[in-house]
N, C-alpha and C. Protein backbone atom coordinates (compact mmCIF):
# COMPACT_ATOMS: atom_id res chain seq x y z
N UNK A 1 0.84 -1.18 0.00
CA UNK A 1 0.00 0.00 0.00
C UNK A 1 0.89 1.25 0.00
N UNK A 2 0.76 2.18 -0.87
CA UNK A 2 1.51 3.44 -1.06
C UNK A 2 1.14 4.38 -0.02
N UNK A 3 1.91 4.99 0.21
CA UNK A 3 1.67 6.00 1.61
C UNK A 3 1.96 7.27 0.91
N UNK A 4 0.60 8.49 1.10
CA UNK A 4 1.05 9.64 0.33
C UNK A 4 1.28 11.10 1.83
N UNK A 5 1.59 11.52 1.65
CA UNK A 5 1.70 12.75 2.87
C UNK A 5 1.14 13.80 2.32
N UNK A 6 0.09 14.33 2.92
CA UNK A 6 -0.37 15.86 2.87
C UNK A 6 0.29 16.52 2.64
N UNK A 7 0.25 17.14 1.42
CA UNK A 7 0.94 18.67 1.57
C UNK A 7 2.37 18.03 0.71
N UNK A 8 2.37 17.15 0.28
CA UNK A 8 3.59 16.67 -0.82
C UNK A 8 3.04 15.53 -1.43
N UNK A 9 2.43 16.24 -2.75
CA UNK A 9 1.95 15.22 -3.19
C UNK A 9 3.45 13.99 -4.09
N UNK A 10 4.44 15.20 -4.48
CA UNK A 10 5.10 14.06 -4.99
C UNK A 10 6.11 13.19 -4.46
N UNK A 11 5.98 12.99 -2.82
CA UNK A 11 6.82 12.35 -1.75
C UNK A 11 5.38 10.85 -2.17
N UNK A 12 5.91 9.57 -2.28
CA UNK A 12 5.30 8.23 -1.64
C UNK A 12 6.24 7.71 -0.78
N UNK A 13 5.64 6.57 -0.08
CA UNK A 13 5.96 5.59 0.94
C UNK A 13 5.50 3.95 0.67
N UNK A 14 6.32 3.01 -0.01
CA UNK A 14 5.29 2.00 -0.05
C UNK A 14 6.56 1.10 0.27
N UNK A 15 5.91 0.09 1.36
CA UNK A 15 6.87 -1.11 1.70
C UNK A 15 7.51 -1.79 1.23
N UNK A 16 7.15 -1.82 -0.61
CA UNK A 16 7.54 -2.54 -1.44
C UNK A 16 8.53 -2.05 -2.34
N UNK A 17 8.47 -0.63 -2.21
CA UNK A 17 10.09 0.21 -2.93
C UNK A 17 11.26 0.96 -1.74
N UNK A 18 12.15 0.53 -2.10
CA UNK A 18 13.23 0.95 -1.40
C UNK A 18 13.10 0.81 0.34
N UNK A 19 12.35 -0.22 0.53
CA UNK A 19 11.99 -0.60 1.79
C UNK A 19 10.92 0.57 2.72
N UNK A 20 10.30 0.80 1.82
CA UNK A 20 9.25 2.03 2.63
C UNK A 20 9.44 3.20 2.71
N UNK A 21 10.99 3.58 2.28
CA UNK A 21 11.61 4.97 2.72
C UNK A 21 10.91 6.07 1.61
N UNK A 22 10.37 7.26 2.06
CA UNK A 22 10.04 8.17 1.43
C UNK A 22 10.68 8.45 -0.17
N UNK A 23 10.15 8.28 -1.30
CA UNK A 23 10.75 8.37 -2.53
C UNK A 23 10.07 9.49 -3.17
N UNK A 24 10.52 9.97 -4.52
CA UNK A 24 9.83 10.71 -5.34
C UNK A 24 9.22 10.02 -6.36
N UNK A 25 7.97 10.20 -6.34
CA UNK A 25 6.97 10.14 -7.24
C UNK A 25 6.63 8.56 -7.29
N UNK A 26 7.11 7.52 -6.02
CA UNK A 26 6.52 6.41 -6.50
C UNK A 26 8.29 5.40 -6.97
N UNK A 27 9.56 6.33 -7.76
CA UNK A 27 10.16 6.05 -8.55
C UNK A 27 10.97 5.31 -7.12
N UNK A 28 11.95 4.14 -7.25
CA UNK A 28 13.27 3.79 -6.71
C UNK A 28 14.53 4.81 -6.34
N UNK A 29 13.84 6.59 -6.13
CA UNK A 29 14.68 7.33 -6.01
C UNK A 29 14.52 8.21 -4.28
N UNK A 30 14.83 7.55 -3.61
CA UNK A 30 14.63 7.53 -1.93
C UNK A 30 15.09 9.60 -1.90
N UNK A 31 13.84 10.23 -1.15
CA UNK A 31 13.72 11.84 -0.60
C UNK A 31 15.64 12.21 -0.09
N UNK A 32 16.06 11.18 0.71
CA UNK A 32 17.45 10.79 1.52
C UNK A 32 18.45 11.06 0.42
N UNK A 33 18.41 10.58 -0.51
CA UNK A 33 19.80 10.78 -1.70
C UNK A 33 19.65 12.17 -2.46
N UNK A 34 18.48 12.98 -2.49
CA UNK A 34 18.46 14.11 -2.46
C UNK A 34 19.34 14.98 -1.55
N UNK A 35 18.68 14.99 -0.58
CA UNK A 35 18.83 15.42 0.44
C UNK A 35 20.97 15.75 0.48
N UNK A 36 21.03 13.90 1.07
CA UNK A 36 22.47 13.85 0.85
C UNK A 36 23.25 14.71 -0.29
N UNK A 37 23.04 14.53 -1.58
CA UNK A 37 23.68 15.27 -2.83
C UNK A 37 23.43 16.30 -2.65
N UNK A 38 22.15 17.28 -1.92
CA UNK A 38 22.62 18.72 -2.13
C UNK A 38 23.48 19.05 -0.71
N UNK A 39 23.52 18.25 0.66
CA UNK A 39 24.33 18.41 1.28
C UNK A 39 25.68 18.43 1.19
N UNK A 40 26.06 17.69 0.10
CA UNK A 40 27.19 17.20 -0.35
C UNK A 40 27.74 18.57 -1.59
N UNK A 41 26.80 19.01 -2.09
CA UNK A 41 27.69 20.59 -3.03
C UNK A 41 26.79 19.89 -3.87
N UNK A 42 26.18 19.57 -4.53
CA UNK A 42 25.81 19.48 -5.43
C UNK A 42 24.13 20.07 -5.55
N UNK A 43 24.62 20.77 -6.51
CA UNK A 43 23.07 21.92 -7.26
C UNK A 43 21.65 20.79 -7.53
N UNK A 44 20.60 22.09 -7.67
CA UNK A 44 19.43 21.10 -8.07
C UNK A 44 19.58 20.79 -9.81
N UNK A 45 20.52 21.77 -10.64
CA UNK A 45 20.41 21.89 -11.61
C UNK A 45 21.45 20.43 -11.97
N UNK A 46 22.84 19.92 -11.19
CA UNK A 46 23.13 19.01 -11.29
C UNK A 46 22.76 17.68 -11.08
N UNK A 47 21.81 17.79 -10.27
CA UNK A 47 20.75 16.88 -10.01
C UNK A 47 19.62 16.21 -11.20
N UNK A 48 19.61 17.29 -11.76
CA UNK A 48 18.70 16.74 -12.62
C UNK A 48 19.07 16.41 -14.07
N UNK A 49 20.83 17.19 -14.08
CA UNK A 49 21.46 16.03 -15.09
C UNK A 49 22.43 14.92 -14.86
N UNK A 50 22.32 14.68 -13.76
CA UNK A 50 22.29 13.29 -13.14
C UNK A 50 21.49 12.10 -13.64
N UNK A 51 20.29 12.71 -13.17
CA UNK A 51 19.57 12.08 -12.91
C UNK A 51 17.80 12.66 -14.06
N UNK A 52 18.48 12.21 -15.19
CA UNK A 52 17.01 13.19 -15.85
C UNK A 52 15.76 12.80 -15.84
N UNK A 53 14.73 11.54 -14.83
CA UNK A 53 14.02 11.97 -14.66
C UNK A 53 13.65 12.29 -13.31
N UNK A 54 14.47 13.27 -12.86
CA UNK A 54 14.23 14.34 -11.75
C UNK A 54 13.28 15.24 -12.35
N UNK A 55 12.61 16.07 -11.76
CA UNK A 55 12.64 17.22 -12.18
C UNK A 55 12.78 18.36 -11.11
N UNK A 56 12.58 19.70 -11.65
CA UNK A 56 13.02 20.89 -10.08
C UNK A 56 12.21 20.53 -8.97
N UNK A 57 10.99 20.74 -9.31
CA UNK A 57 9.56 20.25 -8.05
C UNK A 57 9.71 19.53 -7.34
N UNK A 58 10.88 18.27 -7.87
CA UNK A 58 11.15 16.79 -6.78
C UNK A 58 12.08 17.65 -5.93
N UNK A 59 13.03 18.07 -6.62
CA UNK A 59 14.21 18.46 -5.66
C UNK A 59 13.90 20.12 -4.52
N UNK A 60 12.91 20.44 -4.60
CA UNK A 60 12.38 21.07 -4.02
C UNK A 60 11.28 20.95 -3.01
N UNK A 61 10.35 19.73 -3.79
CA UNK A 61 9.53 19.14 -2.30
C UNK A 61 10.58 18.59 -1.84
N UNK A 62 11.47 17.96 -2.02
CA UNK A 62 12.24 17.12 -1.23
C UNK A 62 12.80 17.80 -0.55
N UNK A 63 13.62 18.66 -0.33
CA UNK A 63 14.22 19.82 0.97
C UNK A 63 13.01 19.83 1.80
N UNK A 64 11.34 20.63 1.21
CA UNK A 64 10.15 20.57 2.07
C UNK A 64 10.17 19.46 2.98
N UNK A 65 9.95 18.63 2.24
CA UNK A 65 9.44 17.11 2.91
C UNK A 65 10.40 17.20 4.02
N UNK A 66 12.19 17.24 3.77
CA UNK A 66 12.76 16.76 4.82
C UNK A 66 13.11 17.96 6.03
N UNK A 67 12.57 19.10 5.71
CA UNK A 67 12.71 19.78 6.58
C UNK A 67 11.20 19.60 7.82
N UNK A 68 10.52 19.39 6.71
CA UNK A 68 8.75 19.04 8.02
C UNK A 68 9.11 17.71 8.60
N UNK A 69 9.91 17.17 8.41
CA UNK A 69 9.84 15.98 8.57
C UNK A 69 11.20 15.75 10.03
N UNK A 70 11.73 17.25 9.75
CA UNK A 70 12.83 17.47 11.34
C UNK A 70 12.03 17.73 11.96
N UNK A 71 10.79 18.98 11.53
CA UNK A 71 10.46 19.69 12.43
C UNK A 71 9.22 18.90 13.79
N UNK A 72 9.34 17.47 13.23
CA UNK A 72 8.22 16.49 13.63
C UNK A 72 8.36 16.25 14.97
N UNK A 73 9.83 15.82 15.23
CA UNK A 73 10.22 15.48 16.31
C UNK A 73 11.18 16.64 17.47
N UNK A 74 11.45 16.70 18.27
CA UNK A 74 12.55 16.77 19.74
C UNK A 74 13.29 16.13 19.53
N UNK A 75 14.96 16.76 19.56
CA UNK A 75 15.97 16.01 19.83
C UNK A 75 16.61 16.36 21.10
N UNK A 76 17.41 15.18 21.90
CA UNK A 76 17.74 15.99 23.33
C UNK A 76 19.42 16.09 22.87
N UNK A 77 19.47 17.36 23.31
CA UNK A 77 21.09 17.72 22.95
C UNK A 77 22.02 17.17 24.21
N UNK A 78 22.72 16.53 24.46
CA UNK A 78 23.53 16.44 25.53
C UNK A 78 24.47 17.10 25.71
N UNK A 79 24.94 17.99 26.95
CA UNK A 79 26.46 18.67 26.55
C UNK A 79 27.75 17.61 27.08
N UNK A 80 28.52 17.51 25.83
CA UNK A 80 29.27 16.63 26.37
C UNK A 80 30.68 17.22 27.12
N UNK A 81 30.36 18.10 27.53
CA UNK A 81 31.48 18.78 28.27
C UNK A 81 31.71 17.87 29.92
């Protein structure tokens, strides 16, 4: 069963691709390897000649998605001093 999230329509979730992990559009292309590659220096515009069937909208809900998707939880900071 595909899992869709409000408010991103082109984020799915289905148990049966890439083990459930949030993808774009349904495709074998996990929200996470986004994410990673623009953390990593790399543009949306390189992204999508990477990877051509990206398009901008993915790589842009996808920052969305993973930023609502921090803002979900509490993390406890420990000081390790």
């Amino acid at each position: 069963m595909t899992r869709r999230f409000e408010g991103f329509p082109r984020i799915t979730a289905d148990p049966r691709v890439m083990a459930g992990k949030a993808c774009i559009r349904g495709m074998r292309f996990p929200v996470s390897n986004i994410i990673e590659e623009l953390a990593g220096g790399a543009t949306a515009d390189d992204l999508i000649r990477e990877f051509p069937y990206l398009e901008r909208d993915d790589v842009a809900e996808a920052l969305r998605f993973a930023a609502w998707r921090m803002g979900e939880r509490e993390i406890d900071i420990v000081d390790a001093a």
